[in-house]
N, C-alpha and C. Protein backbone atom coordinates (compact mmCIF):
# COMPACT_ATOMS: atom_id res chain seq x y z
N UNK A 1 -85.08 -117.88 -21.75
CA UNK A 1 -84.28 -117.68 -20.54
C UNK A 1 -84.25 -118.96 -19.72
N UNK A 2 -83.52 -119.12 -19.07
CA UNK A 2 -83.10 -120.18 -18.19
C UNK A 2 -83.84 -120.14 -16.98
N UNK A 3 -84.37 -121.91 -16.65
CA UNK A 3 -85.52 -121.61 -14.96
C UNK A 3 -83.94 -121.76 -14.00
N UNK A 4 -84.53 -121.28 -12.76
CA UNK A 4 -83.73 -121.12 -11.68
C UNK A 4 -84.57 -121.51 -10.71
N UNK A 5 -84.13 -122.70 -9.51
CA UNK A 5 -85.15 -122.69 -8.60
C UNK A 5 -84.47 -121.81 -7.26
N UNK A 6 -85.13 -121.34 -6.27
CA UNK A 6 -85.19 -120.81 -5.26
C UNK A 6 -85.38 -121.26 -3.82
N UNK A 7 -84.76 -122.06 -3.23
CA UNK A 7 -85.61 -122.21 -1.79
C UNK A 7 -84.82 -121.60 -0.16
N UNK A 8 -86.07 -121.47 0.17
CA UNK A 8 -85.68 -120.74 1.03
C UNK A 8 -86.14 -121.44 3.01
N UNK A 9 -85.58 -121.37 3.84
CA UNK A 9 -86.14 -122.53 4.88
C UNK A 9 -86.49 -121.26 6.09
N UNK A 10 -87.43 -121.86 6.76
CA UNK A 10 -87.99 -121.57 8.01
C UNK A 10 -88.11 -122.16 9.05
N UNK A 11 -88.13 -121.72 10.55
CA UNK A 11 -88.00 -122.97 11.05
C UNK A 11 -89.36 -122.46 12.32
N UNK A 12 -90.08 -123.20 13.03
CA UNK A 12 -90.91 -122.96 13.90
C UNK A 12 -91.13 -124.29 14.90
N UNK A 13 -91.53 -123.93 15.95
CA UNK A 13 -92.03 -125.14 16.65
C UNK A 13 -93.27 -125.30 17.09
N UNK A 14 -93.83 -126.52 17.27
CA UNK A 14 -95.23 -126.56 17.16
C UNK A 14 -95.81 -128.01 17.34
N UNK A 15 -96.77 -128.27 18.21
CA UNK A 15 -97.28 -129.49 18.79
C UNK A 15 -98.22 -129.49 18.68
N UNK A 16 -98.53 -131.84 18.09
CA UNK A 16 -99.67 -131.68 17.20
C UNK A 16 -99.16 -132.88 18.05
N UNK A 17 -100.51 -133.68 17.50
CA UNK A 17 -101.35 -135.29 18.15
C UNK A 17 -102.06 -135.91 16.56
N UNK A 18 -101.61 -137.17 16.91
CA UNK A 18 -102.44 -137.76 15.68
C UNK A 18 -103.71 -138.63 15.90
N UNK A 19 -104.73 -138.86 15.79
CA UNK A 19 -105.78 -139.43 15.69
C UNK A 19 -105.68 -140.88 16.18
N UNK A 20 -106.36 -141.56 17.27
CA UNK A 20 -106.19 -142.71 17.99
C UNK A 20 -106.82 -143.69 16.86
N UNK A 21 -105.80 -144.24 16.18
CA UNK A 21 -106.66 -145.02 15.11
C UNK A 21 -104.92 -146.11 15.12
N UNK A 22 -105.18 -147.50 14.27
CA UNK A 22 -104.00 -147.90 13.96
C UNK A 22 -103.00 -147.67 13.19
N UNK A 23 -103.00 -147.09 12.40
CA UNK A 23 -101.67 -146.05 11.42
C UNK A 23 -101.03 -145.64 12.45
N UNK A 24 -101.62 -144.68 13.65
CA UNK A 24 -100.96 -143.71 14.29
C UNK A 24 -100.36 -144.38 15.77
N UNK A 25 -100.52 -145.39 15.85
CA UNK A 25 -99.89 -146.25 17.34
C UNK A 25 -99.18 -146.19 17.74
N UNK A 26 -99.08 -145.42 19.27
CA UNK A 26 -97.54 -144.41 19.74
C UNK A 26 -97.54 -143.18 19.51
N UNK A 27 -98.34 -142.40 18.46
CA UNK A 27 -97.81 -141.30 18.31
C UNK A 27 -99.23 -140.38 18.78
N UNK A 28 -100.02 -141.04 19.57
CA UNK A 28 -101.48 -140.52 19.51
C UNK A 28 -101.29 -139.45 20.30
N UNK A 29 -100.53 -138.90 21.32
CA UNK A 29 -100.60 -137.93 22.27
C UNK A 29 -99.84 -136.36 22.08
N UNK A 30 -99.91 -135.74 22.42
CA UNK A 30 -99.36 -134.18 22.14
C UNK A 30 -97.98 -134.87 22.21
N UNK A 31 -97.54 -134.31 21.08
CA UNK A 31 -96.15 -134.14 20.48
C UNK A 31 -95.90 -132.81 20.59
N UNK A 32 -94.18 -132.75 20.12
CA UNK A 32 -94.21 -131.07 19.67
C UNK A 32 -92.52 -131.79 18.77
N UNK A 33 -92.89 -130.57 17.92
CA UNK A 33 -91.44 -130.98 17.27
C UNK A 33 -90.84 -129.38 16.69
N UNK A 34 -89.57 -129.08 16.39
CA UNK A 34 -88.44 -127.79 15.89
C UNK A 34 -89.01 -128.68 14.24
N UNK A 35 -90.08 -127.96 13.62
CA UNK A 35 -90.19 -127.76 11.96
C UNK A 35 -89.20 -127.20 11.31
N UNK A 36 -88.92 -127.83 9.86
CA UNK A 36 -88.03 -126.98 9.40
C UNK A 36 -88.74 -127.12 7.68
N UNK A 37 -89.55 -125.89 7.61
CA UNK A 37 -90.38 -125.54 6.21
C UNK A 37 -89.39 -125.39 5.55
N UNK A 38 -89.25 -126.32 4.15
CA UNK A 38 -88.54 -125.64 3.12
C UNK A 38 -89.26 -125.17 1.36
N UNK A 39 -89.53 -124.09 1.25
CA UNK A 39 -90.25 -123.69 0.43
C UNK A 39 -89.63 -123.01 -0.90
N UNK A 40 -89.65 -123.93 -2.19
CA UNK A 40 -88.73 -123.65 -3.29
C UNK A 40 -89.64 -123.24 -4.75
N UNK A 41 -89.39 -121.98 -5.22
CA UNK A 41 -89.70 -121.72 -6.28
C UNK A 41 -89.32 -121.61 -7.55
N UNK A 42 -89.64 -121.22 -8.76
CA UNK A 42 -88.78 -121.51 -9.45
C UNK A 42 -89.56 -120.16 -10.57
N UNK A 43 -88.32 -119.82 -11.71
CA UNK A 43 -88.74 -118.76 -12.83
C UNK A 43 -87.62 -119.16 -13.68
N UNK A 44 -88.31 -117.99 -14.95
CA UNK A 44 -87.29 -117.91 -16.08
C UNK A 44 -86.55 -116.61 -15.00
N UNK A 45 -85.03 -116.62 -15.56
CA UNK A 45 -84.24 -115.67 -14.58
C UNK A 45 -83.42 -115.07 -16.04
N UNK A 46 -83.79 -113.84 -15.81
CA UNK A 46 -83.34 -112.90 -16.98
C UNK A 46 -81.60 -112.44 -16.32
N UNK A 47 -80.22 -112.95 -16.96
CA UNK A 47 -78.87 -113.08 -16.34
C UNK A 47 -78.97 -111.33 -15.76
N UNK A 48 -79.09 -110.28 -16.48
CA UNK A 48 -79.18 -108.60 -15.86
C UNK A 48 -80.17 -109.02 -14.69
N UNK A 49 -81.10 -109.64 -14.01
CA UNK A 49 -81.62 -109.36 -13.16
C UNK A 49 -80.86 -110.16 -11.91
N UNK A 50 -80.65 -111.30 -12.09
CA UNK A 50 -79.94 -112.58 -11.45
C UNK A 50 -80.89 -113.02 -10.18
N UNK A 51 -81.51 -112.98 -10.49
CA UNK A 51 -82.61 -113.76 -8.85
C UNK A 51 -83.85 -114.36 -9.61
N UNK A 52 -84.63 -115.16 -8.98
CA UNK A 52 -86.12 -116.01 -8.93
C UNK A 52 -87.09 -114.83 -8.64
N UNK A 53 -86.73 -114.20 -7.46
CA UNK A 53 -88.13 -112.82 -7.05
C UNK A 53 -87.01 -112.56 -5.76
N UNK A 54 -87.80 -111.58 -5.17
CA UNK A 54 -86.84 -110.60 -4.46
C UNK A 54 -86.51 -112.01 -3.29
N UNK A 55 -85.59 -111.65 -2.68
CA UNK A 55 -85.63 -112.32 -1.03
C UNK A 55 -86.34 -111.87 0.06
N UNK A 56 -86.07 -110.80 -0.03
CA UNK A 56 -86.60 -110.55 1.12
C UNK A 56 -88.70 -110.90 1.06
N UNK A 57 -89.13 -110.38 -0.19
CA UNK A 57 -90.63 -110.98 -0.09
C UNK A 57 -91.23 -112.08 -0.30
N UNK A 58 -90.04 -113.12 -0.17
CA UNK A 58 -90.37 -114.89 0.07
C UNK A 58 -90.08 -114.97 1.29
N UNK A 59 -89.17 -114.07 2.40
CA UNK A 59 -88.75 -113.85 3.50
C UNK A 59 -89.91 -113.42 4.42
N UNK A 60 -90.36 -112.46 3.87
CA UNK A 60 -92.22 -112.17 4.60
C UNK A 60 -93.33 -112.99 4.20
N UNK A 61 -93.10 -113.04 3.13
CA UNK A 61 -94.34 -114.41 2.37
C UNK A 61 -94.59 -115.38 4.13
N UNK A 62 -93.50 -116.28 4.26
CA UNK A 62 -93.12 -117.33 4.80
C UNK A 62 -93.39 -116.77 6.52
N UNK A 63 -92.76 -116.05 6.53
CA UNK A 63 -92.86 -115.10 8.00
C UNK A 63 -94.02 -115.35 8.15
N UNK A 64 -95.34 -114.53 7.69
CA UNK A 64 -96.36 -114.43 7.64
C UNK A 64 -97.01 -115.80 7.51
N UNK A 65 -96.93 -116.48 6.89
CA UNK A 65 -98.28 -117.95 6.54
C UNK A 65 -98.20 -119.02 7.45
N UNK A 66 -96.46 -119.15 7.42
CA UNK A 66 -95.67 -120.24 7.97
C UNK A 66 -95.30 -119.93 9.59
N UNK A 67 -94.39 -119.24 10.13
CA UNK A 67 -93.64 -118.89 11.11
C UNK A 67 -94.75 -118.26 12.47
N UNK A 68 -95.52 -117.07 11.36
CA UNK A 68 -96.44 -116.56 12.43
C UNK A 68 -97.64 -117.36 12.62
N UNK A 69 -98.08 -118.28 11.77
CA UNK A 69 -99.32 -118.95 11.93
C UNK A 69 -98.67 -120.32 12.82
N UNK A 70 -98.06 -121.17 12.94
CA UNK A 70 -97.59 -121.95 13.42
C UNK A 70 -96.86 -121.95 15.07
N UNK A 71 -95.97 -121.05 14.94
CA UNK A 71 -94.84 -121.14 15.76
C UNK A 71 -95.48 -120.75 17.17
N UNK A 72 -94.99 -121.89 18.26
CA UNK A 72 -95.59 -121.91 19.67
C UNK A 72 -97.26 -122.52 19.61
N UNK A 73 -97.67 -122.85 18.55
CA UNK A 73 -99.22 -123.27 18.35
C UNK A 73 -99.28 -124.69 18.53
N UNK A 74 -100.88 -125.19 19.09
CA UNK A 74 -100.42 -126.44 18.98
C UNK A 74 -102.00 -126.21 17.81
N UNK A 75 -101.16 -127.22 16.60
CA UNK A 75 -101.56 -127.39 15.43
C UNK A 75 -103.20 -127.93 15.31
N UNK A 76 -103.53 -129.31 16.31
CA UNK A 76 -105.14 -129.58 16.03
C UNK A 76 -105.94 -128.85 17.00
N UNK A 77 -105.67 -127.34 17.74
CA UNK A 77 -106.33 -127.02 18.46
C UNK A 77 -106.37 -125.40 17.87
N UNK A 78 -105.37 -124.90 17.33
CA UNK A 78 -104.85 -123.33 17.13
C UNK A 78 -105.52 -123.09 15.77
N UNK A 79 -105.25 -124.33 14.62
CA UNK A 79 -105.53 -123.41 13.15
C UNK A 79 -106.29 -124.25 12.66
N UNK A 80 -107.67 -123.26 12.53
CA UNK A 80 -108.85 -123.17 12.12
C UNK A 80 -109.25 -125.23 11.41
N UNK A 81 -108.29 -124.77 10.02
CA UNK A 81 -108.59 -126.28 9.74
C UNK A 81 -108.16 -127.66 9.81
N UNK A 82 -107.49 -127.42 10.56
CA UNK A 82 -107.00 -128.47 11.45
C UNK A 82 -107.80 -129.10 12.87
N UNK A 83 -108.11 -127.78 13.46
CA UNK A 83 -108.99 -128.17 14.72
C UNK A 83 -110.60 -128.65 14.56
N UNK A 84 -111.07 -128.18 12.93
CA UNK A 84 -111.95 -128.46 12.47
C UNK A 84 -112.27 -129.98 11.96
N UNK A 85 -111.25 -130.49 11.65
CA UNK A 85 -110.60 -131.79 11.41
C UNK A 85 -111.00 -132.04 9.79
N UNK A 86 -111.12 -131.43 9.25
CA UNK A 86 -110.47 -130.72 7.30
C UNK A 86 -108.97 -131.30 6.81
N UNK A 87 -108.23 -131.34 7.78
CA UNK A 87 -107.08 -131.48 7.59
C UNK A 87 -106.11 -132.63 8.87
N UNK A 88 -105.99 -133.69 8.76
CA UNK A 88 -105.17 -134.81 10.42
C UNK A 88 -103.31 -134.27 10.27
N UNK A 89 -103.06 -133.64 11.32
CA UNK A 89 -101.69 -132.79 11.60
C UNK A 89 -100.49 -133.42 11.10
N UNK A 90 -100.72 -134.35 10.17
CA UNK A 90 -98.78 -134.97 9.26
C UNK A 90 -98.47 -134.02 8.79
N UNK A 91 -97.35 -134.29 8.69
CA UNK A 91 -96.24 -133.43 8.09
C UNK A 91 -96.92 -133.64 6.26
N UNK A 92 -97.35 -134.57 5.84
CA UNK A 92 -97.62 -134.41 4.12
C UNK A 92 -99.48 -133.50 4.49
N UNK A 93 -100.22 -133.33 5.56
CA UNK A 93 -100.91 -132.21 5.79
C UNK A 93 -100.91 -130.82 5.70
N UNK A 94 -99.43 -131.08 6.44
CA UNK A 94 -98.85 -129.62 6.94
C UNK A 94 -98.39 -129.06 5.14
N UNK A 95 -97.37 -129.75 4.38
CA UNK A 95 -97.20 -129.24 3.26
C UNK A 95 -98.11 -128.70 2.52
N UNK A 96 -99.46 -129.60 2.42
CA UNK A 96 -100.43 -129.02 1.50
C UNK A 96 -101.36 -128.38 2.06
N UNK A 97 -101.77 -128.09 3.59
CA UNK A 97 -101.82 -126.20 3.70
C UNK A 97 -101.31 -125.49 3.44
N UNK A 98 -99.53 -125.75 4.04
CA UNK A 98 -98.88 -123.93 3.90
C UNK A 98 -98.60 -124.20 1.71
N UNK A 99 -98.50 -125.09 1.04
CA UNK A 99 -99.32 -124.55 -0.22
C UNK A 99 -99.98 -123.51 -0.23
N UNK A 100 -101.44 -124.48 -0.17
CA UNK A 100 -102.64 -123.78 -0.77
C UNK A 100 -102.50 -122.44 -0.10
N UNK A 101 -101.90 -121.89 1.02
CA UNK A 101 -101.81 -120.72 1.49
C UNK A 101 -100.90 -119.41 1.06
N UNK A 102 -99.97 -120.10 0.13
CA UNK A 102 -98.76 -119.23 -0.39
C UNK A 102 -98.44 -119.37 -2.08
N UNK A 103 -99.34 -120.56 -2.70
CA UNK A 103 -99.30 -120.61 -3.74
C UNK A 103 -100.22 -119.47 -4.99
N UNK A 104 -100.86 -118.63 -4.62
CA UNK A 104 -101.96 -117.62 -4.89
C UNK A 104 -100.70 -116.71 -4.72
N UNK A 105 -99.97 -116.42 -3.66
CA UNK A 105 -99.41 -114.82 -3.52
C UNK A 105 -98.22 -114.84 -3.91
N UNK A 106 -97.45 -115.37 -5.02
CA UNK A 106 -96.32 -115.29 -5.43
C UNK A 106 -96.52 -114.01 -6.66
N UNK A 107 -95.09 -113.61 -6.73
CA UNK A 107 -95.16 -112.63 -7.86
C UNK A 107 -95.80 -113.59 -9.43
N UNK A 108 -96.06 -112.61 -10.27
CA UNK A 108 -96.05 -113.17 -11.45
C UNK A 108 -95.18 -113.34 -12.43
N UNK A 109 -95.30 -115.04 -12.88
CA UNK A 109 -93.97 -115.66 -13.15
C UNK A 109 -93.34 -116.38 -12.47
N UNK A 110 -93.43 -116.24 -11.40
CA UNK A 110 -93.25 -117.56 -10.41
C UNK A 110 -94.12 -118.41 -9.50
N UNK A 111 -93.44 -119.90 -9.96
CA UNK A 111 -94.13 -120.82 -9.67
C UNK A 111 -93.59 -121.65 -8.72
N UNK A 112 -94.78 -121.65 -7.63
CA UNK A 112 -94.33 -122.73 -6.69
C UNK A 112 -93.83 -124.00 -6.81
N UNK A 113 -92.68 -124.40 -6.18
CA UNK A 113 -92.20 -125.83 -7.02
C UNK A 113 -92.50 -126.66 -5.78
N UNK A 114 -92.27 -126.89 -4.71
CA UNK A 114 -91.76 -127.40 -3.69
C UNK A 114 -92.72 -127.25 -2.18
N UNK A 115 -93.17 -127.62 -1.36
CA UNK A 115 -93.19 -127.42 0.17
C UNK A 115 -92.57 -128.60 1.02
N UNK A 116 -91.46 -128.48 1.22
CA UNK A 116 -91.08 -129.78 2.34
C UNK A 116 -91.18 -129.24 3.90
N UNK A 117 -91.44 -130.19 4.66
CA UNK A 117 -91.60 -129.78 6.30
C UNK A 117 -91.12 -130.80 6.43
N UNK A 118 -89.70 -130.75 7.48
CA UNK A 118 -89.41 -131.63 8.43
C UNK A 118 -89.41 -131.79 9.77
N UNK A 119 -89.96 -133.09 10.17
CA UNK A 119 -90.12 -133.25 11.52
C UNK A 119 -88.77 -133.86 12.15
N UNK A 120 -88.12 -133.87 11.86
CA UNK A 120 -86.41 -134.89 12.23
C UNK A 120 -85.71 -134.41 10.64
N UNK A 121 -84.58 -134.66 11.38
CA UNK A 121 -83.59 -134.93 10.68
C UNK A 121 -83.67 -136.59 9.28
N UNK A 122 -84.68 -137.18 10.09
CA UNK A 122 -84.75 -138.43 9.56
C UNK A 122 -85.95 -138.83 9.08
N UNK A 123 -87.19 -137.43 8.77
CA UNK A 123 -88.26 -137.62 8.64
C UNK A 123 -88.79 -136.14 8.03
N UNK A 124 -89.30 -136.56 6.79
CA UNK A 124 -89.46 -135.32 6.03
C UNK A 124 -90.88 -135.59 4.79
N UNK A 125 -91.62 -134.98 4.71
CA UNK A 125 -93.11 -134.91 3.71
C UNK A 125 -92.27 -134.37 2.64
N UNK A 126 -93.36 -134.10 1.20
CA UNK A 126 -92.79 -133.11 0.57
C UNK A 126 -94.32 -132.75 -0.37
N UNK A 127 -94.60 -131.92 -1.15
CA UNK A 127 -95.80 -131.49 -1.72
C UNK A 127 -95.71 -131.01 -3.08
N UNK A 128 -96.02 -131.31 -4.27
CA UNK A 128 -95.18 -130.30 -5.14
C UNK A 128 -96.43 -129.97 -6.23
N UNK A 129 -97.40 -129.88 -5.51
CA UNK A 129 -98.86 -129.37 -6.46
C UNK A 129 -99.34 -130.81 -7.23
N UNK A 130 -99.40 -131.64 -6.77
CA UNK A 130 -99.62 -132.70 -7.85
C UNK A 130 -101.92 -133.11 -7.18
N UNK A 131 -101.82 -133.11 -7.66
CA UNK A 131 -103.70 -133.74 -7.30
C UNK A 131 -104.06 -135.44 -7.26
């Protein structure tokens, strides 16, 4: 059967600070930015069925990990490993939490392909399981 990928976008807002070090110069103070998660999966797609996995439960998947854990939060103070400092609040951070957080609860047979988060229009991470 033929793969099909799937993605599906979310959007939340949410303010984060980066670490007073030189990489981060200018950007050290509470930020906030309109995220826009884009999270793409992929399967064999049997033509009688015609979809990747349902919509609507990549629609709650995302709701749930992404939208409700995030949205109105500010990121190095609200979630757990972030404020713990496990994790410094970039956008290529942000991808490989909401991963490791949604890559376990997919149906079986589908495989996570993708996490992109954008902070701009002109500024975008991306994650795609690699180590």
């Amino acid at each position: 059967m033929p793969t099909a990928y799937l993605t599906r976008i979310v959007e939340f807002t949410a303010t984060h600070r980066f670490p007073e070090t030189p990489e981060f110069a200018g950007a050290t103070h509470d930020h906030s930015h309109q995220y826009k998660c884009a999270v793409t999966v992929k399967a064999a797609v049997d033509p009688t069925k015609g979809g990747v996995m349902s919509l609507p439960a990549l629609k709650k998947l995302l709701q749930l990990e992404v939208v409700a854990r995030f949205d109105g939060r500010h990121i190095n103070k609200d979630i757990a490993s972030f404020a713990a400092g496990t994790w410094v609040a970039t956008g290529e951070a942000l991808a490989m939490y909401i991963w490791e957080r949604i890559v376990d609860q997919l149906p079986q047979g589908v495989t996570l392909h993708c996490v992109r988060i954008e902070e701009s229009p002109h500024l975008y991470s991306e994650y795609r399981g690699e180590t």
